[in-house]
Protein backbone atom coordinates (compact mmCIF):
# COMPACT_ATOMS: atom_id res chain seq x y z
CA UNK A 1 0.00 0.00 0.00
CA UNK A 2 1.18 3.36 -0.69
CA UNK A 3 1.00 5.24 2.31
CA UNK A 4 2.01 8.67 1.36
CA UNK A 5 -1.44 7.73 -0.82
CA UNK A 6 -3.51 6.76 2.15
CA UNK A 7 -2.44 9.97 4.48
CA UNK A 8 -3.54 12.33 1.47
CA UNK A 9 -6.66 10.21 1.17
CA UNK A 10 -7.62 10.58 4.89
CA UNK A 11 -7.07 14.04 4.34
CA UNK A 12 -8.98 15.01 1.90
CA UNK A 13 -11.84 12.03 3.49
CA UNK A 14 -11.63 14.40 6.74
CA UNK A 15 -12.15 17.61 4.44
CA UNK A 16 -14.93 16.46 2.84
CA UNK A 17 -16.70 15.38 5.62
CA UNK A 18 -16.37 18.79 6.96
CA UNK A 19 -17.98 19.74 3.83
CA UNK A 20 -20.73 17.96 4.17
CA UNK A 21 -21.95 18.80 7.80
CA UNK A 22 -23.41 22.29 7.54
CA UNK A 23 -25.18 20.93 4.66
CA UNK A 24 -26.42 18.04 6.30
CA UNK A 25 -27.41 20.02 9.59
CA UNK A 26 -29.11 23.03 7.73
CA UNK A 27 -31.27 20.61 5.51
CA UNK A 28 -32.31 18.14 8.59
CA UNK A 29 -33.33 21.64 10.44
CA UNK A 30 -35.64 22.82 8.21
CA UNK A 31 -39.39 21.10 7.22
CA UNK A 32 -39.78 18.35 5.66
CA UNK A 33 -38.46 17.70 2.42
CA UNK A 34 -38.16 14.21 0.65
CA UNK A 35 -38.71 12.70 -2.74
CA UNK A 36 -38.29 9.71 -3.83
CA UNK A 37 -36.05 7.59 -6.12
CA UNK A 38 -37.54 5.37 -8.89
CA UNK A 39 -37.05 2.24 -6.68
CA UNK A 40 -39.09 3.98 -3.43
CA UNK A 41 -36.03 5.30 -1.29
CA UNK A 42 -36.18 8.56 -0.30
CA UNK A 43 -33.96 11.22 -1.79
CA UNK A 44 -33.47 14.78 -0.06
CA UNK A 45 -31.53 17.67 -1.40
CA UNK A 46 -28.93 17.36 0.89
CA UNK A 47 -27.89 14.12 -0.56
CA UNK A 48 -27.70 15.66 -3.90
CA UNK A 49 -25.82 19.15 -2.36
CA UNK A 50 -23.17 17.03 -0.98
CA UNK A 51 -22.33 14.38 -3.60
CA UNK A 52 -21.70 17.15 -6.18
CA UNK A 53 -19.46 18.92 -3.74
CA UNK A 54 -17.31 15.61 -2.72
CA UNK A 55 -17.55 15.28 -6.66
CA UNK A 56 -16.26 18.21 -7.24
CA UNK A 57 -13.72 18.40 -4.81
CA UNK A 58 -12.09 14.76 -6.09
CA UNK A 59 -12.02 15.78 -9.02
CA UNK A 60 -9.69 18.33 -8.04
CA UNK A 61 -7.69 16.33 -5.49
CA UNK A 62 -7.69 13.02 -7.24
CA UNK A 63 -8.34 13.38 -11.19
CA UNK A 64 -7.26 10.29 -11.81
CA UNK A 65 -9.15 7.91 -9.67
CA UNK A 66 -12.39 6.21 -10.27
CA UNK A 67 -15.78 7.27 -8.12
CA UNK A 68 -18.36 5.60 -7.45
CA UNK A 69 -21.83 7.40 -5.70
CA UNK A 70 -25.20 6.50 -4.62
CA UNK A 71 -26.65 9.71 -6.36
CA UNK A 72 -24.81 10.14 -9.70
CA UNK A 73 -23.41 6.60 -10.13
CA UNK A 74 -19.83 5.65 -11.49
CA UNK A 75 -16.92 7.98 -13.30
CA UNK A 76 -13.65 6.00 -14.36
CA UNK A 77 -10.63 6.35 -13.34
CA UNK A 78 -7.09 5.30 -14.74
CA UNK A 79 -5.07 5.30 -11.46
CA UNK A 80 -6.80 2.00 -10.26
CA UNK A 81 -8.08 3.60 -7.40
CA UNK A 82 -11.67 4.06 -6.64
CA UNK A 83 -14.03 6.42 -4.16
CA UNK A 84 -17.14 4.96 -2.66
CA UNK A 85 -19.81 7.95 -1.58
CA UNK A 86 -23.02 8.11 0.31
CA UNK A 87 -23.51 11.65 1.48
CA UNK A 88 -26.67 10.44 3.62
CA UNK A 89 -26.52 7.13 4.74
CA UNK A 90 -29.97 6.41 6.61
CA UNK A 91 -31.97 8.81 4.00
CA UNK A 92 -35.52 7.27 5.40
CA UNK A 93 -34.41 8.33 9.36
CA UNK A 94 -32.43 11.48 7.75
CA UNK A 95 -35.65 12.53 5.58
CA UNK A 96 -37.89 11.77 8.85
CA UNK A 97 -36.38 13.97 11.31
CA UNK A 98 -34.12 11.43 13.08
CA UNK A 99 -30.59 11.47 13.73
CA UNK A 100 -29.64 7.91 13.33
CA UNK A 101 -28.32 8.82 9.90
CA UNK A 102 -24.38 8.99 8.76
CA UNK A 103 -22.07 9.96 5.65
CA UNK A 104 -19.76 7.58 4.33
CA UNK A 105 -16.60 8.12 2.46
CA UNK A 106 -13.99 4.94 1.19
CA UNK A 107 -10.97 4.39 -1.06
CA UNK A 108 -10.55 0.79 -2.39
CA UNK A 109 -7.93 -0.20 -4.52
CA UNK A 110 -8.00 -1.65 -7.90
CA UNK A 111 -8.98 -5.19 -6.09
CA UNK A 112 -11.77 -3.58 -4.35
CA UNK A 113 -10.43 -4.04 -1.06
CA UNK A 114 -11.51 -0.53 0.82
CA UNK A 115 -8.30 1.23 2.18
CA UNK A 116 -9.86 3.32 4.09
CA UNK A 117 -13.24 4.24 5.69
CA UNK A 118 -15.03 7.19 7.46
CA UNK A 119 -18.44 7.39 9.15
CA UNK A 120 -19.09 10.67 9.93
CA UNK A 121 -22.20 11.60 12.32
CA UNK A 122 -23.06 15.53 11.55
CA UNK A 123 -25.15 16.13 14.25
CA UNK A 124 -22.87 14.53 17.08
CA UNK A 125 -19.31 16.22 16.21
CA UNK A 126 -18.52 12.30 15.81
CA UNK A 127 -16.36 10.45 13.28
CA UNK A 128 -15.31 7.22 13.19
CA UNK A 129 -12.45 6.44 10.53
CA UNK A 130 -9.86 3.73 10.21
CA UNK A 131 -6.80 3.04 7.60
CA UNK A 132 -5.53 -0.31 6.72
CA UNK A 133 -2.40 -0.50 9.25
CA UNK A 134 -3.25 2.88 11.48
CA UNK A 135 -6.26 1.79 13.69
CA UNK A 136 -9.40 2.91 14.12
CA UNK A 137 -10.55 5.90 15.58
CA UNK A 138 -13.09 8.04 16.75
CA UNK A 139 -12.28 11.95 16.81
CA UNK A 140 -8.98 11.74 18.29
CA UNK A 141 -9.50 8.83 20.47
CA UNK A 142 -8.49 5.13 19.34
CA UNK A 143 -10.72 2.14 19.62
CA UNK A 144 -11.29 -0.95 19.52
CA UNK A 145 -14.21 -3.77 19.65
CA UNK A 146 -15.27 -5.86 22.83
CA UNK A 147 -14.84 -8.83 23.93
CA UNK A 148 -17.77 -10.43 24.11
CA UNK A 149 -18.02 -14.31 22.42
CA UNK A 150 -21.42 -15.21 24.22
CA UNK A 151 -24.38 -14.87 21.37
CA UNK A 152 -26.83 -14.69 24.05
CA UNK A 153 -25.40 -11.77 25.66
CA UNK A 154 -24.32 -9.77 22.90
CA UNK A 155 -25.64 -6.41 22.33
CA UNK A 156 -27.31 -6.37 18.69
CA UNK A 157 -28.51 -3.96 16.29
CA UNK A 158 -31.07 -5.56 13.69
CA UNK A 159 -31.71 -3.51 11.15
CA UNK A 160 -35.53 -2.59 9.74
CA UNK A 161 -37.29 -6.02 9.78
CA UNK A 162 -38.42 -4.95 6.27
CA UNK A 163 -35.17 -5.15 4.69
CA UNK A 164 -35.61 -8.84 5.65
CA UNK A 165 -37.40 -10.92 2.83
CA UNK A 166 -37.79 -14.10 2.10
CA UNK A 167 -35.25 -16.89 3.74
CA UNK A 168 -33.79 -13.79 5.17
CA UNK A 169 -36.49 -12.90 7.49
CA UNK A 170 -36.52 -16.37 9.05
CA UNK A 171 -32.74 -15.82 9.60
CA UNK A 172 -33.88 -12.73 11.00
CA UNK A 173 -36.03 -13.86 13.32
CA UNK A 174 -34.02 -16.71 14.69
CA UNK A 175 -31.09 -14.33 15.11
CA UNK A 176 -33.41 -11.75 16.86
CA UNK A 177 -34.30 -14.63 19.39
CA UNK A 178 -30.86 -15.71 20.21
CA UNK A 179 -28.90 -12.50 21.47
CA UNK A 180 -29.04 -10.27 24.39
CA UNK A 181 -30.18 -6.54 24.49
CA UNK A 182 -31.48 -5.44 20.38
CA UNK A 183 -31.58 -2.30 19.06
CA UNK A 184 -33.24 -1.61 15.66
CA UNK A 185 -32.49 0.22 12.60
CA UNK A 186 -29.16 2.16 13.82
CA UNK A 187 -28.04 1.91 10.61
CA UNK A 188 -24.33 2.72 10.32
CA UNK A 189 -23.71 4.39 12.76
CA UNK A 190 -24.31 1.39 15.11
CA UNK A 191 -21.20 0.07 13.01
CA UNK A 192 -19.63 2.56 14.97
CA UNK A 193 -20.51 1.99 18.07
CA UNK A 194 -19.20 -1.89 17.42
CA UNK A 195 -15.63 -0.57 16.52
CA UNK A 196 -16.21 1.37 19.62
CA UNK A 197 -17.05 -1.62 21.89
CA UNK A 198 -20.82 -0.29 22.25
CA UNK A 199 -22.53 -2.70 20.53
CA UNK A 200 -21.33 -6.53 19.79
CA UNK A 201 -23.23 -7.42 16.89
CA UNK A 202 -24.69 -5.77 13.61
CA UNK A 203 -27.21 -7.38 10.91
CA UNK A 204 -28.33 -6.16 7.78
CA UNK A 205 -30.47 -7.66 5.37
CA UNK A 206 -30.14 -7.39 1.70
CA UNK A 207 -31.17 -4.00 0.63
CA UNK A 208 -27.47 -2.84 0.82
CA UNK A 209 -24.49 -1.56 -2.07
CA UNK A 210 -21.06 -1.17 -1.81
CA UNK A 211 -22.06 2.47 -1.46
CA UNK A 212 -23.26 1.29 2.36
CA UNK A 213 -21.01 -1.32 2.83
CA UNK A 214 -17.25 -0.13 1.86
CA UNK A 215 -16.86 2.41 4.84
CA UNK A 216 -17.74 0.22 7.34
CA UNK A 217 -15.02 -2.68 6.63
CA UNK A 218 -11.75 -0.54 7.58
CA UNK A 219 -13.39 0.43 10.20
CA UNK A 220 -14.81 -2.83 12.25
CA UNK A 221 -11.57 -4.58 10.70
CA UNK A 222 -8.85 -2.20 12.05
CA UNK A 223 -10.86 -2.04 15.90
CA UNK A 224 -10.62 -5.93 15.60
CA UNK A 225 -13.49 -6.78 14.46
CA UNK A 226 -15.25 -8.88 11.42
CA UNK A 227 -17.71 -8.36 9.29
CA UNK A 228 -18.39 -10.32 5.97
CA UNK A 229 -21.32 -11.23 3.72
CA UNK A 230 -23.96 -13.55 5.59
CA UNK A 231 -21.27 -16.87 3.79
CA UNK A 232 -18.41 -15.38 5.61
CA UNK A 233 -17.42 -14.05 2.65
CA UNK A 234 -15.48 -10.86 2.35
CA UNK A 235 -16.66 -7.51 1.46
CA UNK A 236 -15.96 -4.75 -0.98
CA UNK A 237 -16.70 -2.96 -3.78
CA UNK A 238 -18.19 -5.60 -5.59
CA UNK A 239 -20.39 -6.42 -3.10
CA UNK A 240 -23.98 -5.92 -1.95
CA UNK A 241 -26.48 -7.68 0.11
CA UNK A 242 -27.04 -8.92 3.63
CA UNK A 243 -24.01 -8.41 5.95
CA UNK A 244 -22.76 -9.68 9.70
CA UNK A 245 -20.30 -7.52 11.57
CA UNK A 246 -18.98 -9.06 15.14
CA UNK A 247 -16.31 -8.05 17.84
CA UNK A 248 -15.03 -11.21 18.19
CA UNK A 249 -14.52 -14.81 15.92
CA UNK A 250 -16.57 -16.63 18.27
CA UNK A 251 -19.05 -14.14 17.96
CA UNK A 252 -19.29 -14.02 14.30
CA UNK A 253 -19.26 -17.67 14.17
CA UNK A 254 -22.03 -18.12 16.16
CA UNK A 255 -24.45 -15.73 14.77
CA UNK A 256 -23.55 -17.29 10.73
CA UNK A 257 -24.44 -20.57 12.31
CA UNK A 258 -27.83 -19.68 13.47
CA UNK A 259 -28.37 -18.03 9.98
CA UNK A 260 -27.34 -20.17 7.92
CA UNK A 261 -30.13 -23.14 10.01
């Protein structure tokens, strides 16, 4: 890895994170104002505002490398490098007046491993952000994932029960049964908060992209953590779908064997 590469990228992740939180925090304070994208989810005009400004900025900082956004899809790149974007992760809470709602910002390389990963939480001053080799980290504060192995004790956030279809749902459910304390529908910030040692476990179901998933993966992998597809299977920019993120092996073991019954 180039890390002269990887300290400008964090840079310029940081910067346009800072970019986006005015945005984000004027839009969310004024009335209501959602639309909605041809498949149903919502759309506001911050997540429009701030993908052309991260846009535009990369362009400047990065000409050469590929990007690829949840609100203006994919522009090549020749340097094998490519930016995953999603200005307002948790558009539905964001859009609704909640605050359970993040941006997201990775570099993967030309394999589609992600580098690097930020989750950046406007309205709490908080950002989580790892690079491969340099930790994980919250503001200024390193961190790292707890220790728990015990499925029925583990703190769990389930995402929205609709996102569950199918074979999924009855994984869902299962899973639901067999932990400790739930939470539901963090979204990613509750990715956070497992890099953090807040919460053990995360599930999502398959309504995600690589646009949702990329940040995350530096970020629970560098505190310690794992999280893979609902196979075990790594994750990148290739992927989408249902995902499992644990603090611990035994952990993550145990909740792909119940969903996989």
């Amino acid at each position: 890895m180039d890390q002269q590469l990887l300290t400008q990228a964090l840079a310029c992740a940081h910067h346009m994170a800072d970019l986006a939180r005015p945005v984000a925090r004027a839009t969310w304070l004024q009335p209501k104002d959602v639309s909605f994208k041809d498949d149903g989810s919502f759309l506001t005009r911050a997540d429009l505002a701030i993908e052309r400004s991260w846009r535009d900025h990369l362009r400047t900082a990065f000409p050469t490398h590929a990007i690829q956004g949840e609100e203006y899809g994919s522009d090549a790149g020749q340097a094998g490098y490519t930016w995953v974007l999603d200005p307002i992760d948790g558009t539905r809470q964001y859009g609704m007046g909640l605050g359970n709602f993040s941006t997201l910002i990775a570099l993967c390389d030309a394999a589609g491993y992600p580098l690097m990963g930020m989750i950046d939480l406007p309205l709490m001053d908080a950002r989580y952000f790892a690079v491969r080799g340099q930790g994980a980290w919250l503001n200024n504060r390193r961190i790292t994932v707890s220790t728990t192995t015990d499925l029925g004790t583990a703190l769990t956030m389930l995402a929205n029960q609709n996102s569950f279809a199918g074979a999924e749902a009855g994984a869902y459910e299962r899973l639901r049964g067999a932990v400790g304390g739930t939470a539901f529908d963090a979204g990613s910030p509750a990715y956070g908060a497992l890099a953090a040692g807040k919460v053990d476990l995360c599930l999502n179901g398959g309504d995600l992209n690589a646009h949702d998933i990329c940040a995350l993966v530096p970020v629970i992998e560098e505190a310690g953590g794992i999280i893979t597809n609902w196979q075990g299977g790594a994750l990148g920019l290739a992927s989408s779908g249902a995902i499992v993120a644990a603090a611990t092996a035994d952990l993550h073991q145990a909740a792909l064997a119940v969903l996989a019954e």
